[in-house]
N, C-alpha and C. Protein backbone atom coordinates (compact mmCIF):
# COMPACT_ATOMS: atom_id res chain seq x y z
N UNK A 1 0.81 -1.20 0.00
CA UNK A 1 0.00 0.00 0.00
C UNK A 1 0.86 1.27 0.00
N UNK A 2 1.99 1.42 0.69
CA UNK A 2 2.40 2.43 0.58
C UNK A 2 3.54 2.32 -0.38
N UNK A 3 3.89 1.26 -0.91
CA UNK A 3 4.76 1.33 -2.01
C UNK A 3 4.13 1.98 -2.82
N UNK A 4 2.95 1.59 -3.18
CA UNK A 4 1.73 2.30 -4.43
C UNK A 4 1.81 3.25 -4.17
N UNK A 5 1.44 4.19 -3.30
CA UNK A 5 1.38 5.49 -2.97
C UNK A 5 2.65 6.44 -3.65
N UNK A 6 3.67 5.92 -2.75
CA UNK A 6 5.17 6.45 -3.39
C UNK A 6 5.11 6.20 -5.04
N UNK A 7 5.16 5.18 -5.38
CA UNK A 7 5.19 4.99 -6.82
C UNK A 7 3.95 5.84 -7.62
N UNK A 8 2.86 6.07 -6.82
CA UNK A 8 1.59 6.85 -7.76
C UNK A 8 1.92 8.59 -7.43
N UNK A 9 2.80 8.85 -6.27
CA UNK A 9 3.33 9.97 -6.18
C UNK A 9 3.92 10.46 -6.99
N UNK A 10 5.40 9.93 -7.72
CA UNK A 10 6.43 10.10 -8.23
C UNK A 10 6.10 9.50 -9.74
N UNK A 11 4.76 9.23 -10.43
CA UNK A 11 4.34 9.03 -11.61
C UNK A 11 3.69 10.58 -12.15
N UNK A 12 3.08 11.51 -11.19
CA UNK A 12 2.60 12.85 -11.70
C UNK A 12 3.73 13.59 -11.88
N UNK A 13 3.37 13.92 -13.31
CA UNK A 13 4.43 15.20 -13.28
C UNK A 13 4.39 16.51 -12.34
N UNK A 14 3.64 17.29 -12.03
CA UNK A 14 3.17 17.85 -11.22
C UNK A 14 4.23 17.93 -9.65
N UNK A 15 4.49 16.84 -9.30
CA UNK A 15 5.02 16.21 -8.32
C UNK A 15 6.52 16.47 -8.86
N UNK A 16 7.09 15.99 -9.95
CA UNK A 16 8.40 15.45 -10.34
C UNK A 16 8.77 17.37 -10.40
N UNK A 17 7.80 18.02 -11.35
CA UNK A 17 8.25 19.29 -11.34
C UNK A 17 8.45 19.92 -9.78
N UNK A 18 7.60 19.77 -9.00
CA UNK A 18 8.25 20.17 -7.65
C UNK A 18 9.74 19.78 -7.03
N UNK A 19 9.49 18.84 -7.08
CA UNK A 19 11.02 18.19 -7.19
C UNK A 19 12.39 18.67 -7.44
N UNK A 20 11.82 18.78 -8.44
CA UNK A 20 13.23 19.59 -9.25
C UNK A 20 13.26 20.80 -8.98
N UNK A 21 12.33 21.27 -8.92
CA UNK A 21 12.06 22.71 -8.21
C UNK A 21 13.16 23.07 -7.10
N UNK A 22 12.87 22.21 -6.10
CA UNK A 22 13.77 21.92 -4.57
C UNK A 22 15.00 21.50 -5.22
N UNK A 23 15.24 20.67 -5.91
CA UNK A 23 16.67 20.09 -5.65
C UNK A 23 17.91 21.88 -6.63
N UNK A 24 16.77 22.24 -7.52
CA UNK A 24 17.35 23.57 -8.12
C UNK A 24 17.59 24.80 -7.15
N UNK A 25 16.43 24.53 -6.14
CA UNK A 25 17.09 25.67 -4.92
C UNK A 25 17.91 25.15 -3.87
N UNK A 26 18.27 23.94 -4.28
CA UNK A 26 19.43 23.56 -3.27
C UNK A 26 18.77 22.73 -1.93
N UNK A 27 18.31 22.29 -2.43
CA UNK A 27 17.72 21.43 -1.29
C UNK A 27 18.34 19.58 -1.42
N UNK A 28 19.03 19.57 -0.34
CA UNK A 28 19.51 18.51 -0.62
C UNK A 28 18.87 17.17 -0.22
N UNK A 29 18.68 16.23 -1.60
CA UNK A 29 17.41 15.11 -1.48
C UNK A 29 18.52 13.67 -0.83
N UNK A 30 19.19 13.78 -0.14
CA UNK A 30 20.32 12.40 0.47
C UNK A 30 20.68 12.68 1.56
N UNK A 31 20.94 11.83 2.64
CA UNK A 31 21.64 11.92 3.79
C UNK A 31 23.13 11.31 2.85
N UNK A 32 24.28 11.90 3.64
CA UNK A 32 25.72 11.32 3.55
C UNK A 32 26.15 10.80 4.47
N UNK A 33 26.55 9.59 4.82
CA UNK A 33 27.46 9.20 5.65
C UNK A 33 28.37 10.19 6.40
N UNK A 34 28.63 10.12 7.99
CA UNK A 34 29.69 11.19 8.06
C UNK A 34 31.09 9.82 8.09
N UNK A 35 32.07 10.32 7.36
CA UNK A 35 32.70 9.45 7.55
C UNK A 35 34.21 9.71 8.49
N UNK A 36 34.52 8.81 9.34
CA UNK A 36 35.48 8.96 10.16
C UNK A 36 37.02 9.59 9.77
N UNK A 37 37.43 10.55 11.07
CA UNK A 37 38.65 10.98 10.45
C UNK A 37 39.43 11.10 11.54
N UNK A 38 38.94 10.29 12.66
CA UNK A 38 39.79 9.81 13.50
C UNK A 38 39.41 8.16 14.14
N UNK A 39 40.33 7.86 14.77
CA UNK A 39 40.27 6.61 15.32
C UNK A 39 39.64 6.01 16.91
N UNK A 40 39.68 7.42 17.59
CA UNK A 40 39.53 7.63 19.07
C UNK A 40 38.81 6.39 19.69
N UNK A 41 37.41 6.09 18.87
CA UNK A 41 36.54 5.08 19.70
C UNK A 41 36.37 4.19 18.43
N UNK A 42 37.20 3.69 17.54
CA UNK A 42 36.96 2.45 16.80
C UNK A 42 36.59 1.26 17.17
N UNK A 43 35.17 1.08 16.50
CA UNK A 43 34.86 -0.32 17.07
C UNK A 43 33.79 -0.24 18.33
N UNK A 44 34.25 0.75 18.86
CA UNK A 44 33.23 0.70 20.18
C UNK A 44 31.47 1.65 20.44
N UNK A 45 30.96 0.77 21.21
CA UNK A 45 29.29 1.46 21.11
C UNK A 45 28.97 1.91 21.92
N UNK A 46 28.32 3.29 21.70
CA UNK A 46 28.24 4.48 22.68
C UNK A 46 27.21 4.57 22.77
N UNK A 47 26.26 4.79 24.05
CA UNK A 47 24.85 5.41 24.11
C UNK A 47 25.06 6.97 25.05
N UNK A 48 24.03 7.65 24.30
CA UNK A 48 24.11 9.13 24.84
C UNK A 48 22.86 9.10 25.57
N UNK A 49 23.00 9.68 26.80
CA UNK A 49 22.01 9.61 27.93
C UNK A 49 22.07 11.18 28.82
N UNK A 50 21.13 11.95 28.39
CA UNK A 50 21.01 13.31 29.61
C UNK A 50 21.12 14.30 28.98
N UNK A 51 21.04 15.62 29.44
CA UNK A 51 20.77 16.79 28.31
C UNK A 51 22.88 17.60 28.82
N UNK A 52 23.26 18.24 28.17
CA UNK A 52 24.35 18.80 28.09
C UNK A 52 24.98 20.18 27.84
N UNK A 53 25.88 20.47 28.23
CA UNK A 53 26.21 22.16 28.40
C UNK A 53 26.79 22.55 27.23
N UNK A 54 27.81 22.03 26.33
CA UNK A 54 28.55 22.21 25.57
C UNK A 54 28.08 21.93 24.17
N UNK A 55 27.70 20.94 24.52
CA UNK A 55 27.05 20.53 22.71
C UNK A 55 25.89 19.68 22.89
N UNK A 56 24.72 19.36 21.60
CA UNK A 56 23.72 19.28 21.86
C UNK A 56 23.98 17.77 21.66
N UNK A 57 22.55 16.67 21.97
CA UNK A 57 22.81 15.11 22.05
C UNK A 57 23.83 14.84 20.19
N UNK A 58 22.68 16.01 18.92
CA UNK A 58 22.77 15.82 17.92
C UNK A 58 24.46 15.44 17.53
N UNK A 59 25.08 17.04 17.82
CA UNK A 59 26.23 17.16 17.97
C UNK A 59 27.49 16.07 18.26
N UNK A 60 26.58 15.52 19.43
CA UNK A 60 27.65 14.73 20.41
C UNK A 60 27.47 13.31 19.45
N UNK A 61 26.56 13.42 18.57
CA UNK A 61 26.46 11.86 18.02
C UNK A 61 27.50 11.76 16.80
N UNK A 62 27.62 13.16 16.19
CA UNK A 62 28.59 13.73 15.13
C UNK A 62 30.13 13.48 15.74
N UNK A 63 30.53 13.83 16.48
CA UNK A 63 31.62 13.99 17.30
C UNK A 63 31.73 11.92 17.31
N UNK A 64 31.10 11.61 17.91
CA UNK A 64 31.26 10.33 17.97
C UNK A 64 31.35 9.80 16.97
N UNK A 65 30.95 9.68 15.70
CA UNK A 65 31.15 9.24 14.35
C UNK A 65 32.36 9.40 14.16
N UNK A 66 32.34 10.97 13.79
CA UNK A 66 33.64 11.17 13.12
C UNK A 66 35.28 10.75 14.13
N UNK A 67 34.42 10.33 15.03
CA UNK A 67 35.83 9.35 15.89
C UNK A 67 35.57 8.19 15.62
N UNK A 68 35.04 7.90 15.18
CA UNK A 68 34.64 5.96 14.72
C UNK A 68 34.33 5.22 15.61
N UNK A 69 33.30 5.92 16.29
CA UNK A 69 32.56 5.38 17.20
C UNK A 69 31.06 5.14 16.24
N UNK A 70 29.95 4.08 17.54
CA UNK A 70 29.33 3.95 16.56
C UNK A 70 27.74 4.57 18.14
N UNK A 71 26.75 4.94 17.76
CA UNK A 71 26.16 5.05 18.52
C UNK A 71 24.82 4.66 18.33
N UNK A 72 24.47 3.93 19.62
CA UNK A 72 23.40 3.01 20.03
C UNK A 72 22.67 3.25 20.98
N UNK A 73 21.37 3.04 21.00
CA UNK A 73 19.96 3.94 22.03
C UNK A 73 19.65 3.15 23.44
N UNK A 74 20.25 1.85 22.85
CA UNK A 74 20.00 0.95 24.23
C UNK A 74 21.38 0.42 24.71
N UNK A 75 21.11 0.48 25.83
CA UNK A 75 22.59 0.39 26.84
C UNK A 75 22.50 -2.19 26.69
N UNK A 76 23.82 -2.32 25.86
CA UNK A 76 23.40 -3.73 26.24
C UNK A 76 24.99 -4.23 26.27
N UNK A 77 24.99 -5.52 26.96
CA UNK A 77 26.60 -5.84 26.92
C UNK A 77 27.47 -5.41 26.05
N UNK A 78 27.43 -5.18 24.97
CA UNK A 78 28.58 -4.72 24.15
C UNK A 78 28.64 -3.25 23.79
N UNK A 79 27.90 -2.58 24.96
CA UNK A 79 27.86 -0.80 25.04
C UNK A 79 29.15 -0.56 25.64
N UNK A 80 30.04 -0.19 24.95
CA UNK A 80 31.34 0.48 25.61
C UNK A 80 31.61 1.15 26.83
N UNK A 81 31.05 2.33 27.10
CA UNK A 81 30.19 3.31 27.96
C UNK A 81 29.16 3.90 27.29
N UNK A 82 28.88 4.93 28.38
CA UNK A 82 27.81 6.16 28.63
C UNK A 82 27.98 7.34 28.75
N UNK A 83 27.96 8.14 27.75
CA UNK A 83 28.22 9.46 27.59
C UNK A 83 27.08 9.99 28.60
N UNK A 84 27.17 10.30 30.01
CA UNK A 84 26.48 10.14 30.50
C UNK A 84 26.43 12.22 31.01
N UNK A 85 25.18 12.29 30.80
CA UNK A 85 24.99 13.95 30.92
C UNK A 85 23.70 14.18 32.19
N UNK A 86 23.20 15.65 32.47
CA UNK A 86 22.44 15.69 33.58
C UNK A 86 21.14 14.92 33.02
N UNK A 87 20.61 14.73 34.26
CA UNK A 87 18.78 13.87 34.16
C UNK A 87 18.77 12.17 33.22
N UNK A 88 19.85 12.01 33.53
CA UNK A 88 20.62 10.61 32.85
C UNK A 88 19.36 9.69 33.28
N UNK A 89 18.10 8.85 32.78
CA UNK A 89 17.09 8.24 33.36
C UNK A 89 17.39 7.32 34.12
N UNK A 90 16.72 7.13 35.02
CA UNK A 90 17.11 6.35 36.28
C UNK A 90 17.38 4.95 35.24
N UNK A 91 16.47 4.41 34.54
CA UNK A 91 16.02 2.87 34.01
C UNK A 91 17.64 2.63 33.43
N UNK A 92 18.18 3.80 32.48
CA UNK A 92 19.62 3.56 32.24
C UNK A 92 20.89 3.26 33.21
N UNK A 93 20.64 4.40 33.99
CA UNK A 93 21.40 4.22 35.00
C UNK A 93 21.83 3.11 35.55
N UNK A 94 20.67 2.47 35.95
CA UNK A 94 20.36 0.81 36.61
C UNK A 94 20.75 -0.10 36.39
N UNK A 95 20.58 0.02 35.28
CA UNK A 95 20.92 -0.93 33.51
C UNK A 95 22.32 -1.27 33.65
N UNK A 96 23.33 0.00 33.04
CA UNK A 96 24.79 0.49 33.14
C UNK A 96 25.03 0.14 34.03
N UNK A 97 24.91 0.49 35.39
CA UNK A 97 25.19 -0.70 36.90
C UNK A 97 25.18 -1.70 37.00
N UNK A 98 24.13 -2.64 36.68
CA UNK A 98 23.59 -4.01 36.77
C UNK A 98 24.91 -4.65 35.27
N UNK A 99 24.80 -3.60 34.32
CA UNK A 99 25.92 -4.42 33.19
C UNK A 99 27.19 -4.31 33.41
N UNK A 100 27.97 -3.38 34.11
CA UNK A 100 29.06 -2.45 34.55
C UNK A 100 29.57 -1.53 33.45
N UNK A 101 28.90 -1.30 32.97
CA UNK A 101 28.93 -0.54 31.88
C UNK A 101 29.77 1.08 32.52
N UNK A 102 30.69 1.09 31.65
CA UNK A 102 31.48 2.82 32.71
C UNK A 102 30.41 3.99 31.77
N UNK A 103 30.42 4.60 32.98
CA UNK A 103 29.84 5.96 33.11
C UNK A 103 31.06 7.14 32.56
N UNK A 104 30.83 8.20 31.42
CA UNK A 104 31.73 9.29 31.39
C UNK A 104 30.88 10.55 31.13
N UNK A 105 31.38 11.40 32.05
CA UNK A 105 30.68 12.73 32.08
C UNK A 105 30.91 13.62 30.67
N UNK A 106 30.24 14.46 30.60
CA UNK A 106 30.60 15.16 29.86
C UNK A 106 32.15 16.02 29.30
N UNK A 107 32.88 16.39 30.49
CA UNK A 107 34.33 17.19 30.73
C UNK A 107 35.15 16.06 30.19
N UNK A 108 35.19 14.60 31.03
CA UNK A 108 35.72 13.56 30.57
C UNK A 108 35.91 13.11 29.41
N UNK A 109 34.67 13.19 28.51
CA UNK A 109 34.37 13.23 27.02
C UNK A 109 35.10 14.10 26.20
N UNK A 110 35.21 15.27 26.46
CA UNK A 110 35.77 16.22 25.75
C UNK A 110 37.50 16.45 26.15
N UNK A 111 37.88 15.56 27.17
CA UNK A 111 38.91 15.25 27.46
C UNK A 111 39.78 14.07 26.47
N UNK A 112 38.81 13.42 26.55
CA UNK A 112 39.31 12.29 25.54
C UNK A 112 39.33 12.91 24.17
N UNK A 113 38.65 13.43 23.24
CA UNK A 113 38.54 14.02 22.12
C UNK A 113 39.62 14.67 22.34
N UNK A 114 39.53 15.63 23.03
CA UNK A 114 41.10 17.07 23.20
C UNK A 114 42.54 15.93 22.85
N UNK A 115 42.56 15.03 23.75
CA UNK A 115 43.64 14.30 23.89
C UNK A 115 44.19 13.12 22.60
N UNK A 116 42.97 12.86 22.00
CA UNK A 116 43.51 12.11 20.89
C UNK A 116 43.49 13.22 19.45
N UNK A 117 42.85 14.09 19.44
CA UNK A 117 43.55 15.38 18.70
C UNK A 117 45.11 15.89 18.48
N UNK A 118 45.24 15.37 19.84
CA UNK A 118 46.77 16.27 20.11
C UNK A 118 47.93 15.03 20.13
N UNK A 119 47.31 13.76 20.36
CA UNK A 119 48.52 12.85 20.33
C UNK A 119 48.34 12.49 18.96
């Protein structure tokens, strides 16, 4: 059903001329990969938990990419740590305890970034 839809969408011209419309004012129709340009957290899975002073969750998920980290919503054995910020939900918290999952604050975070920048 909703394949049809999409496909009976993108059969009106009407539609296709809009389209082009947007992509002529620069509207960009793709997400890109961000791709890594450091090594800092290769391999390892990060969940972001709590609101933050410095940069926003969005941000902090960018930052983590482009270190080759990979980031994940649920805290489960193979969660590295916890970028762990204020109002962190208790249910996570618990979780991360019960798994031993390490906890890193925010300062800590940006410690590590600073530090593999510079080495």
């Amino acid at each position: 059903m909703i394949a049809e839809s999409v496909v009976d969408y993108f059969s009106k011209e009407d539609n296709i001329n809009i389209l082009n419309r947007l992509i002529e004012a620069g509207v960009v129709m793709e997400i890109n990969e961000v791709e890594a340009t450091h090594t800092t957290f290769k391999d390892q899975s990060i969940v972001i938990s709590g609101t933050f002073q410095h940069h926003s969750r969005e941000e902090y998920k960018q930052i983590i990419e482009l270190h080759g980290g990979k980031n994940v919503s649920s805290i489960s054995k193979k969660t590295t740590f916890i970028l762990a910020g204020e109002n962190m939900g208790p249910s996570k918290l618990e979780k991360a305890q019960t798994l031993g999952i390490k906890l890193i604050n925010e300062e800590e975070f940006l410690k590590l970034i600073d530090s593999s920048l510079q080495g």
